[in-house]
N, C-alpha and C. Protein backbone atom coordinates (compact mmCIF):
# COMPACT_ATOMS: atom_id res chain seq x y z
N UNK A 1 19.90 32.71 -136.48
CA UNK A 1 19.25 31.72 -135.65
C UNK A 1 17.94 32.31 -135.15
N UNK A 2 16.76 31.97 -134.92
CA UNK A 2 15.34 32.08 -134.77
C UNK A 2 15.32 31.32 -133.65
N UNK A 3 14.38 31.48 -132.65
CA UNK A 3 13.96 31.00 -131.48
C UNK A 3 12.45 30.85 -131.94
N UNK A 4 11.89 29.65 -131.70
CA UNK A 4 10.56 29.14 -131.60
C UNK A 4 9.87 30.03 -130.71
N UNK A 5 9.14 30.56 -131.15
CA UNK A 5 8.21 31.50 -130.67
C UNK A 5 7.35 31.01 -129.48
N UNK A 6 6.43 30.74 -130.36
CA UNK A 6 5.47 29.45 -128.93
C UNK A 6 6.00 28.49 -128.89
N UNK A 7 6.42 28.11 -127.42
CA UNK A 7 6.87 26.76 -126.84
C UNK A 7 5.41 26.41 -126.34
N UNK A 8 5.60 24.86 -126.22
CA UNK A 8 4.30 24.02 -126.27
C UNK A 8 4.34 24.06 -124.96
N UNK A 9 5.64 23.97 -123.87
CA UNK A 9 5.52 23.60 -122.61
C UNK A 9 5.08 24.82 -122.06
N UNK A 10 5.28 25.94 -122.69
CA UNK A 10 4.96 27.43 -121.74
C UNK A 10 3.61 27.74 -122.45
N UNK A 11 3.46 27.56 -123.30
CA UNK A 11 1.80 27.54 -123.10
C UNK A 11 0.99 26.82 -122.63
N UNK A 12 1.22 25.76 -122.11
CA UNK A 12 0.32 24.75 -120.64
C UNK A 12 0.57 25.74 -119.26
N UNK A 13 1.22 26.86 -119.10
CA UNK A 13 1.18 27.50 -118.33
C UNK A 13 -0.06 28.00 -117.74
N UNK A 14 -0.64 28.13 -116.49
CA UNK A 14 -1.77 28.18 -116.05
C UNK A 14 -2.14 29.84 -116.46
N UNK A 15 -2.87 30.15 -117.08
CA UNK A 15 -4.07 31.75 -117.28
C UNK A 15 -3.59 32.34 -116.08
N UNK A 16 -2.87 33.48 -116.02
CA UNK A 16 -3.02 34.69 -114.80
C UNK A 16 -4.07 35.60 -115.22
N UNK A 17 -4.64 36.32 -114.03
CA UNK A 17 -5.83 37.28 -114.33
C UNK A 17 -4.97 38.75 -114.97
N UNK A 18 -5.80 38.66 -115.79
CA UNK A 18 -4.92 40.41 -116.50
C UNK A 18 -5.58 41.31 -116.28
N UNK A 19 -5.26 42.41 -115.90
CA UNK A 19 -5.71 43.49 -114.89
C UNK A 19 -6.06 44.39 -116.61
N UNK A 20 -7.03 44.42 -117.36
CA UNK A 20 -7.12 45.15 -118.39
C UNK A 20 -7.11 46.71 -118.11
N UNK A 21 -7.50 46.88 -117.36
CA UNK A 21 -7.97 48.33 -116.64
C UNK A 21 -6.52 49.17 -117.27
N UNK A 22 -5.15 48.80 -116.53
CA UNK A 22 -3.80 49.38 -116.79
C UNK A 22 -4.07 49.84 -118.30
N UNK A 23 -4.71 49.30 -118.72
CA UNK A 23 -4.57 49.49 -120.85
C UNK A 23 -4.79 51.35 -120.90
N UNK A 24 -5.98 51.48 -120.16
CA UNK A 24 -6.79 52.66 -120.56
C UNK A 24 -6.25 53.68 -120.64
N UNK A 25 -5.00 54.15 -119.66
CA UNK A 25 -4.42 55.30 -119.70
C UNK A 25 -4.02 55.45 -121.82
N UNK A 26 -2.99 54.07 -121.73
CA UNK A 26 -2.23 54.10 -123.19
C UNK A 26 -3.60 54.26 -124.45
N UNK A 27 -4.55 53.55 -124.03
CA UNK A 27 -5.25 53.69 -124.77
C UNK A 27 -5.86 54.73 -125.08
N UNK A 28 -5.86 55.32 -124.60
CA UNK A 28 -6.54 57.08 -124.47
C UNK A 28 -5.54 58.05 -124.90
N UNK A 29 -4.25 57.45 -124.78
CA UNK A 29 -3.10 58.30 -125.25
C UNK A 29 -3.03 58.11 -127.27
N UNK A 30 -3.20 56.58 -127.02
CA UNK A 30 -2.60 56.57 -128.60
C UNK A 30 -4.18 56.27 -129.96
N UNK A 31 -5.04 56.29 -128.63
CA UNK A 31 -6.45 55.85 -129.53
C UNK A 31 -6.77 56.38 -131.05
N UNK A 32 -6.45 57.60 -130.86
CA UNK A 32 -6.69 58.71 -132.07
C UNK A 32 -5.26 58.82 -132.96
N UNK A 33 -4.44 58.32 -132.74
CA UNK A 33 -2.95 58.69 -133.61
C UNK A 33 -2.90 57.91 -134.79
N UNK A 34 -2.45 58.21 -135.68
CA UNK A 34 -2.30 57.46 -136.96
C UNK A 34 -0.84 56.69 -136.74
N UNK A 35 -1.06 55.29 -137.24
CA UNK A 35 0.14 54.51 -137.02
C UNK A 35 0.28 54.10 -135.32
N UNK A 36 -0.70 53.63 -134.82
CA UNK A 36 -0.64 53.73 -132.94
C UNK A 36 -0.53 52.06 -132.54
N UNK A 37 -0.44 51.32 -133.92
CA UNK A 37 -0.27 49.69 -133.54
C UNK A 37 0.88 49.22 -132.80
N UNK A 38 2.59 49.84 -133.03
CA UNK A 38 3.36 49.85 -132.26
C UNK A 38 3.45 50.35 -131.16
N UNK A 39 3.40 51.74 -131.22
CA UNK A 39 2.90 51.79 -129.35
C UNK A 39 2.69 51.28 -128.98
N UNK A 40 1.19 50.96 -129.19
CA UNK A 40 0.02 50.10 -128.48
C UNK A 40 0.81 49.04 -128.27
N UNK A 41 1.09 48.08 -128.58
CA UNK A 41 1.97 46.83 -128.52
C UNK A 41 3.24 47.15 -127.50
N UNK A 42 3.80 48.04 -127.86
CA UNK A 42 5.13 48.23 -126.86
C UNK A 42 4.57 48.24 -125.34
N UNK A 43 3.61 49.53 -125.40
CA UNK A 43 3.02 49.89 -124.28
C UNK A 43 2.52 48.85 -123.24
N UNK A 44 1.91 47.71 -123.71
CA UNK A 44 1.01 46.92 -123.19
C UNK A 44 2.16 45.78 -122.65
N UNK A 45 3.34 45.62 -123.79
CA UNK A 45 4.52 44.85 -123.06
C UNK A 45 4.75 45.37 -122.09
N UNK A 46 4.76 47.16 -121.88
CA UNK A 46 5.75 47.52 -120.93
C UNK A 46 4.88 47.38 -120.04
N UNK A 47 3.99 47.07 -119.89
CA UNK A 47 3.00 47.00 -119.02
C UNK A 47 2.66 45.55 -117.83
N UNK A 48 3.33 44.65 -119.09
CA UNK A 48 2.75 42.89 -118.54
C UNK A 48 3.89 42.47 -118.71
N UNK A 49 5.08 42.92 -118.94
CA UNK A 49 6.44 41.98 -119.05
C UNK A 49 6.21 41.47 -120.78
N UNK A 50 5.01 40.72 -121.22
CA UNK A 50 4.89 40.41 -122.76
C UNK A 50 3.48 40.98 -122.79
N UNK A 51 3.09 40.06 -124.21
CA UNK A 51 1.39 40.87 -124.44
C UNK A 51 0.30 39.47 -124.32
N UNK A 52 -0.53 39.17 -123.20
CA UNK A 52 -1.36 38.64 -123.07
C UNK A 52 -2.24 38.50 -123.81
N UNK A 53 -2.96 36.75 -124.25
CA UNK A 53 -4.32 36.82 -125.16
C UNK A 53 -5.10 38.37 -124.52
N UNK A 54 -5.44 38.10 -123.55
CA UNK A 54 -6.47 39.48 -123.61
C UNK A 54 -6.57 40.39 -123.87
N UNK A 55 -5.53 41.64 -124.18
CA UNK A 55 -4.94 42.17 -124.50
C UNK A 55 -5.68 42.91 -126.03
N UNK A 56 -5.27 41.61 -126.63
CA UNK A 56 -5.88 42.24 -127.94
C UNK A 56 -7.46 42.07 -128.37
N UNK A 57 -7.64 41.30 -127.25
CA UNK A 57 -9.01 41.70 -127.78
C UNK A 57 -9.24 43.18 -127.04
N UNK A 58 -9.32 43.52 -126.22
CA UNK A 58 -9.61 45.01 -125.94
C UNK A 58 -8.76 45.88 -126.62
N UNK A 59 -7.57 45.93 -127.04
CA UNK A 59 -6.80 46.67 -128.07
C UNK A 59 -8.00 46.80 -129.15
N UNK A 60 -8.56 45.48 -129.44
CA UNK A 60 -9.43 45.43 -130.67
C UNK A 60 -10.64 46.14 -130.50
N UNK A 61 -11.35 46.15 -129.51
CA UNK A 61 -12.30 46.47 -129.59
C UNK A 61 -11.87 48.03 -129.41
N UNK A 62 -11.61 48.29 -128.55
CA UNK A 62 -11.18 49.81 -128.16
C UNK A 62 -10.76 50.92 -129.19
N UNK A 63 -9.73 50.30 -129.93
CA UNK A 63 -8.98 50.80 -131.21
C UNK A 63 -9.58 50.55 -132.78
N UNK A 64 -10.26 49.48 -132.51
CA UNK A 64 -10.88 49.34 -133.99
C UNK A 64 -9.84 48.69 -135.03
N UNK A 65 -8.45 48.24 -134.18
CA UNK A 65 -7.69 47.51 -135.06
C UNK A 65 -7.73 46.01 -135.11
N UNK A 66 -7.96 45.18 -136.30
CA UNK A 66 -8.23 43.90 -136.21
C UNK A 66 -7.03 42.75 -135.44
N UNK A 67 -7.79 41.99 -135.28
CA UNK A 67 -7.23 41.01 -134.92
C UNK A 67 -5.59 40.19 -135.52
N UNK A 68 -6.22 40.44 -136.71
CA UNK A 68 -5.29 39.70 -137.34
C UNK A 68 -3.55 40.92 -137.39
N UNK A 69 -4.49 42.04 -138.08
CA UNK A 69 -3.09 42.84 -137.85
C UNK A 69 -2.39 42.82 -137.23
N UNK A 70 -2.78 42.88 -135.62
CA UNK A 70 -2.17 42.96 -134.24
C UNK A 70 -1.16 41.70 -134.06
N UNK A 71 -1.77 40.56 -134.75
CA UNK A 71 -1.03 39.70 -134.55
C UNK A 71 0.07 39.67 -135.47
N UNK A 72 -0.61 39.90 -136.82
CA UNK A 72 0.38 39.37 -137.56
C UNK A 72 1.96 40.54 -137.35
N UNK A 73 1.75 41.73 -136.49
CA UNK A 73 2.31 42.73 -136.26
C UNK A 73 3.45 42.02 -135.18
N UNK A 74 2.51 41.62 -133.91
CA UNK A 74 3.25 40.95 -132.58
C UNK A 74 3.83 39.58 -133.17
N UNK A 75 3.77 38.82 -134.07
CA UNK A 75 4.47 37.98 -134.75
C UNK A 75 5.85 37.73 -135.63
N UNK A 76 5.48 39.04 -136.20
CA UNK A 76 6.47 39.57 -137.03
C UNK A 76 8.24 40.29 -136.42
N UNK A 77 7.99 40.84 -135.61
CA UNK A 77 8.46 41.36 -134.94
C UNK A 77 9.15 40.76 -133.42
N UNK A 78 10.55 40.80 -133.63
CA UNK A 78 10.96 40.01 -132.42
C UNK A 78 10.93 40.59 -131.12
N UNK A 79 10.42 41.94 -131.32
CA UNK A 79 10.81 42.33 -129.87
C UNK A 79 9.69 42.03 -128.87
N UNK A 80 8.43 41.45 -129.73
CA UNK A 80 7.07 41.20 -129.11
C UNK A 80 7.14 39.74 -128.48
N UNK A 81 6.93 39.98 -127.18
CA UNK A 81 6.36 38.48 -126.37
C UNK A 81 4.64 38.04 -126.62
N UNK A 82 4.76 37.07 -126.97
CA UNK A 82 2.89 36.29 -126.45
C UNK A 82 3.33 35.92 -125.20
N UNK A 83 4.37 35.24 -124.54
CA UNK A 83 4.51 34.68 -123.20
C UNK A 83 5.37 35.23 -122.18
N UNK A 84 5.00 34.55 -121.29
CA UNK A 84 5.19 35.12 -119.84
C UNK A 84 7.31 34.83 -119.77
N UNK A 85 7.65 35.69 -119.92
CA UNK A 85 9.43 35.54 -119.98
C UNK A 85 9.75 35.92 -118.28
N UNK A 86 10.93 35.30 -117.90
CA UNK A 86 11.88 35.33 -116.47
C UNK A 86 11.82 36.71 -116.36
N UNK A 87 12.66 37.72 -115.46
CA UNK A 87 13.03 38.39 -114.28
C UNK A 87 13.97 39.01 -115.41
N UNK A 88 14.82 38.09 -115.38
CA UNK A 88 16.30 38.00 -116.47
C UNK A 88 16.57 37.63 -117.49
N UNK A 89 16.59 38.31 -118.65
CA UNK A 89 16.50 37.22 -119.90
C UNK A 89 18.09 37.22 -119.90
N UNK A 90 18.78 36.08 -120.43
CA UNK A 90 19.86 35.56 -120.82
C UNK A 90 20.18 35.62 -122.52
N UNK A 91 20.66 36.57 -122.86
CA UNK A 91 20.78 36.29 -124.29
C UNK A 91 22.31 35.90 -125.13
N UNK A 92 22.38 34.81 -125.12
CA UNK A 92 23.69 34.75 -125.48
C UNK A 92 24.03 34.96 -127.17
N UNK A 93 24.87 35.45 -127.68
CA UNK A 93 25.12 35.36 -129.14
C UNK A 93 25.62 34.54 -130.00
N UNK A 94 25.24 34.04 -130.83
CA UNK A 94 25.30 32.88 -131.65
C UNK A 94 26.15 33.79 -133.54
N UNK A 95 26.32 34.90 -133.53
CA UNK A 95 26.92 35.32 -134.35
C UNK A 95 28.57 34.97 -134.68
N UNK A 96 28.36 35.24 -136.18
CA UNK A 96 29.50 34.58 -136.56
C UNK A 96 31.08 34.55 -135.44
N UNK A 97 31.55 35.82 -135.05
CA UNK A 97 32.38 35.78 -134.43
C UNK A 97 32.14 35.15 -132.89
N UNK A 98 31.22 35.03 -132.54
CA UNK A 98 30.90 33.72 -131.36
C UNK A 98 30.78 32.79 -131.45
N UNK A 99 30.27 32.16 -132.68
CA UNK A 99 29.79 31.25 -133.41
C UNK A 99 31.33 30.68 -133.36
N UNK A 100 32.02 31.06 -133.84
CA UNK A 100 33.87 30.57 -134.23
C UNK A 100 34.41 30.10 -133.07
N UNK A 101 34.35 31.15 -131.46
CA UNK A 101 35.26 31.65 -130.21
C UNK A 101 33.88 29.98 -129.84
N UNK A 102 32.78 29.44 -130.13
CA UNK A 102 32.88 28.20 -129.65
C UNK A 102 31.16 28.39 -128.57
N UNK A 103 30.30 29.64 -128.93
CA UNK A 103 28.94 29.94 -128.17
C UNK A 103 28.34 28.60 -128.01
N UNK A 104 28.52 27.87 -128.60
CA UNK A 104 27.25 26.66 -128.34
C UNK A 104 28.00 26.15 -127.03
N UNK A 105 28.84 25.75 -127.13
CA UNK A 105 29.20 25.76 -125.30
C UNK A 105 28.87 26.07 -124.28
N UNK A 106 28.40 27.51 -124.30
CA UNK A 106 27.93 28.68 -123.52
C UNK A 106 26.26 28.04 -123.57
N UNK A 107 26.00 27.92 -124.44
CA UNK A 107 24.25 27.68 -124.46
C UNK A 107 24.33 26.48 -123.93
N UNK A 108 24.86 25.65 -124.38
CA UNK A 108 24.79 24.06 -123.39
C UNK A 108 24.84 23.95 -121.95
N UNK A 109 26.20 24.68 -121.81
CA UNK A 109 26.23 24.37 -120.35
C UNK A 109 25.06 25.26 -119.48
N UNK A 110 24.67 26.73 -120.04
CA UNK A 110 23.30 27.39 -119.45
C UNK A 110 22.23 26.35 -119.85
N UNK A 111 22.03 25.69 -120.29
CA UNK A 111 20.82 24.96 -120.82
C UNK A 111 20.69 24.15 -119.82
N UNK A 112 22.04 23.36 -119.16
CA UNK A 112 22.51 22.18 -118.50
C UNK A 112 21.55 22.48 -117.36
N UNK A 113 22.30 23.78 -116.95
CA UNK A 113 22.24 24.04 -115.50
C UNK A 113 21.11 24.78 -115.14
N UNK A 114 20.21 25.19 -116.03
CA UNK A 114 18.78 25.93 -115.51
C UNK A 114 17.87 24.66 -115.98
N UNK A 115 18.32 23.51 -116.85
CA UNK A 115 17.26 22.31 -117.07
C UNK A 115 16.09 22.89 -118.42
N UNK A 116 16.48 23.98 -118.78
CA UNK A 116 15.61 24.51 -119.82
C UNK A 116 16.60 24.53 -121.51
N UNK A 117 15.48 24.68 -122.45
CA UNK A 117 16.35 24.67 -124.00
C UNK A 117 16.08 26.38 -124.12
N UNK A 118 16.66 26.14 -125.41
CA UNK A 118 16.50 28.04 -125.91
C UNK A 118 15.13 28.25 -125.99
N UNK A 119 14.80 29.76 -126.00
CA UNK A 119 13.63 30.05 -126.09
C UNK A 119 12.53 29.69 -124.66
N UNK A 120 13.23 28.86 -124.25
CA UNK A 120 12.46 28.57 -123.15
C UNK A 120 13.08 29.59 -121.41
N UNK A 121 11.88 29.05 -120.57
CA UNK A 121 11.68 30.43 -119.20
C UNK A 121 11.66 29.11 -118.09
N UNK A 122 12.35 29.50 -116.73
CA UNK A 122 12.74 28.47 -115.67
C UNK A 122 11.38 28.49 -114.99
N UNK A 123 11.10 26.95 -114.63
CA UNK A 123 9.58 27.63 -114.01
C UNK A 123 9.49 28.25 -112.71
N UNK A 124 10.38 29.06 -112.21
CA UNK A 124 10.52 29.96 -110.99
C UNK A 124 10.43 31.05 -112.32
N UNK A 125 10.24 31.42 -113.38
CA UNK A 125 10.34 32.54 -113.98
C UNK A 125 11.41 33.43 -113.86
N UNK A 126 12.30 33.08 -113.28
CA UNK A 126 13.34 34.09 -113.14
C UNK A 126 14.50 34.01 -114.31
N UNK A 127 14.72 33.17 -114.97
CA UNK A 127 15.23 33.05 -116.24
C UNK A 127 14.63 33.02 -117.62
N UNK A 128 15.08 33.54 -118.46
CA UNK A 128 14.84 33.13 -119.32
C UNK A 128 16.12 33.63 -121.01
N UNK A 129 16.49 31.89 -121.35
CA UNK A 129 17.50 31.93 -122.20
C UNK A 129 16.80 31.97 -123.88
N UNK A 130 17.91 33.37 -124.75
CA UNK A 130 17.35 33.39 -125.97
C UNK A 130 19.04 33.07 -126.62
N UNK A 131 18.97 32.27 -127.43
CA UNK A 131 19.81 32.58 -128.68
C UNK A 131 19.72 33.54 -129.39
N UNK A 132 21.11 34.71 -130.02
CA UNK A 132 20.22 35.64 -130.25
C UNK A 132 21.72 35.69 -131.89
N UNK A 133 21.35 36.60 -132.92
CA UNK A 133 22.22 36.60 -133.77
C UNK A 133 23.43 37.56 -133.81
N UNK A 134 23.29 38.71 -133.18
CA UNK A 134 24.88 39.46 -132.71
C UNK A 134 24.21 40.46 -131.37
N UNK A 135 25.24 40.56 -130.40
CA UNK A 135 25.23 41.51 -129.62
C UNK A 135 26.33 42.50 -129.63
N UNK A 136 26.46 42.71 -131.17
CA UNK A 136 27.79 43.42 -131.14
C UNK A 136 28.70 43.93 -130.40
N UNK A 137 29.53 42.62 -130.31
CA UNK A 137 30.53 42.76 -128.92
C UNK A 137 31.76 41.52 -129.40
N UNK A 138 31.63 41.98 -130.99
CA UNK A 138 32.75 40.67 -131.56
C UNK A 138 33.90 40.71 -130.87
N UNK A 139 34.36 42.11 -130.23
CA UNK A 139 36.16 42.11 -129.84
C UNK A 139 36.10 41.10 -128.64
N UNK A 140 34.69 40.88 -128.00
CA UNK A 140 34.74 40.09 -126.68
C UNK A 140 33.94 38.75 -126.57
N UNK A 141 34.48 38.37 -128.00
CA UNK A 141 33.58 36.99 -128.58
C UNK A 141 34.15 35.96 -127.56
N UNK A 142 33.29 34.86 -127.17
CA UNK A 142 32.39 34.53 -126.89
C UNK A 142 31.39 35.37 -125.88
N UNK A 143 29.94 36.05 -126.15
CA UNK A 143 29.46 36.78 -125.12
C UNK A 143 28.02 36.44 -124.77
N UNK A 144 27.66 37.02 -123.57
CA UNK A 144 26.23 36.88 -123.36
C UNK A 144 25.84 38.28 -122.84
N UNK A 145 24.48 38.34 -122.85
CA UNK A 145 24.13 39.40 -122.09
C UNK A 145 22.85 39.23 -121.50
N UNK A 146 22.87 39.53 -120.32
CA UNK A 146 21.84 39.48 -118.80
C UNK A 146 21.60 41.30 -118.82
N UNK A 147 20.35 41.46 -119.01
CA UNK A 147 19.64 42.79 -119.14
C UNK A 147 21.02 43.58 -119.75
N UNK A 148 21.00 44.55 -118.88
CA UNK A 148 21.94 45.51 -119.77
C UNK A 148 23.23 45.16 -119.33
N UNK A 149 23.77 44.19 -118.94
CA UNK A 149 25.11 44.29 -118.30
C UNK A 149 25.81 42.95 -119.88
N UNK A 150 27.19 42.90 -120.14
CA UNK A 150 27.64 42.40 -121.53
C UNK A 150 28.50 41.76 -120.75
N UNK A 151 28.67 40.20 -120.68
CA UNK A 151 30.04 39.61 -120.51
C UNK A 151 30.88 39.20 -121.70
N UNK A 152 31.86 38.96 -121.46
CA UNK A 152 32.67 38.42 -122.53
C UNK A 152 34.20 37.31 -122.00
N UNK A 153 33.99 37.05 -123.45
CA UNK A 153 35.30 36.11 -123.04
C UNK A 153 34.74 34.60 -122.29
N UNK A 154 33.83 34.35 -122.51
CA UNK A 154 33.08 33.35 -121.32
C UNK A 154 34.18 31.95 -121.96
N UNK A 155 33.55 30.97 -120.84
CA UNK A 155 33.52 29.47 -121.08
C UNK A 155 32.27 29.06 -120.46
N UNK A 156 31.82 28.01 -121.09
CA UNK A 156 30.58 27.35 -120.15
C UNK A 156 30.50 27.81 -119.00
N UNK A 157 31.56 27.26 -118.22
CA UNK A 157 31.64 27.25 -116.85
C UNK A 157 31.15 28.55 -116.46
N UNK A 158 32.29 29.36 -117.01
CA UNK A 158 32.18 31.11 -116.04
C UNK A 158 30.31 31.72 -116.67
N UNK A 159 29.87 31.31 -117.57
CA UNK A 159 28.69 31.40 -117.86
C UNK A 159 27.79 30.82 -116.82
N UNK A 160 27.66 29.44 -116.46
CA UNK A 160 26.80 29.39 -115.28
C UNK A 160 27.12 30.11 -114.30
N UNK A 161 28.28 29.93 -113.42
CA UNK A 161 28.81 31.18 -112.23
C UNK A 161 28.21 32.27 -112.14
N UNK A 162 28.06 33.21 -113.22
CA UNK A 162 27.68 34.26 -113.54
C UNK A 162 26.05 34.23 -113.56
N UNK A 163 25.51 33.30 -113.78
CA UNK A 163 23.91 32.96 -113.70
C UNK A 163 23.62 32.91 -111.93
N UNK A 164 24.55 31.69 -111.60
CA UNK A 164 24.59 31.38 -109.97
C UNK A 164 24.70 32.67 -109.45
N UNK A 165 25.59 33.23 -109.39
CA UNK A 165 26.04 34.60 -108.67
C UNK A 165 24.80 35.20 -108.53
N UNK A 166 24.25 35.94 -109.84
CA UNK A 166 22.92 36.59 -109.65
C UNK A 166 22.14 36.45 -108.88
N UNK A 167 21.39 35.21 -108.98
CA UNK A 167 20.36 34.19 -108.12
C UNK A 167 20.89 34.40 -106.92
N UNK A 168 21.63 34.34 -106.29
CA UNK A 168 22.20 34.17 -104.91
C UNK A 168 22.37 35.71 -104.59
N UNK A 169 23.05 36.87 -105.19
CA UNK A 169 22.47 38.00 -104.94
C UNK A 169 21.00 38.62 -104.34
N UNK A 170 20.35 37.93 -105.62
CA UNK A 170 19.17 38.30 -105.08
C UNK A 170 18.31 37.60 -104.10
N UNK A 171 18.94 36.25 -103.77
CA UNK A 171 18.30 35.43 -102.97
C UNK A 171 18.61 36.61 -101.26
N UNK A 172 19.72 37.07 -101.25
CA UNK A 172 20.25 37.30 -99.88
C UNK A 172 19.02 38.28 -99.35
């Protein structure tokens, strides 16, 4: 299963100012290295949460690596954001042995209850749900996973709860 990359609704998202300056350290680190397009890319995520238009153009100019590479690189590759993702990503698994134990359940009723589809980010930014193809965790099929923590065994239900809970944690 593939998640639509650019959503149409999160790119009407309003331009934040990008602080380019943060680049320079990485850039000075990986400027001269052979093979420095992944870094560079990781780096600049770890930097902005994803990788901002601006981004590459100073990658570009700075590095001397084209445009197109960069992209067709941050394209290719799922671990690369163009957009602004939640707090929390939600990734539930859609692999075969979840796929069976009944996951689309799990994605519906999260879909229900944050008002968003896959691939898509809550506009408080604090969510954001991916379909994803295994989180190898078949013995505890049906599962999701919220940053590094793995549930299992879900139903719809205990899947939102577990969304609610968070939110209200951190609300206190």
């Amino acid at each position: 299963m593939r998640i639509t990359r650019l959503n149409s609704k999160q790119t009407e998202t309003k331009a934040e100012a990008v602080d380019l300056r943060l680049l320079d350290p990485l850039i000075e680190k990986n400027k001269a290295k052979k093979g420095n397009l992944i870094p560079l890319l990781q780096g600049a995520q770890d930097l902005y949460g994803y990788i901002p238009r601006e981004v590459f153009g100073k990658l570009s100019d700075e590095c001397g690596i084209s445009l197109s590479d960069m992209f067709g690189v941050a394209t290719f590759y799922a671990q690369f954001r163009l957009q602004p993702v939640g707090k929390h990503i939600i990734k539930v698994c859609h692999g075969t042995a979840c796929h069976v134990q009944n996951a689309k359940e799990i994605s519906e009723a999260i879909e229900e209850s944050l008002r968003i589809k896959d691939g898509e980010t809550t506009e408080d930014r604090f969510y954001t749900l991916e379909s994803v193809a295994c989180l190898g965790c078949c013995s505890l099929a049906p599962v999701m996973m919220i940053g590094d923590q793995t549930y299992g065994k879900l139903t719809g239900n205990e899947a939102v709860k577990i969304i609610k809970n968070i939110k209200l944690s951190e609300n206190n």
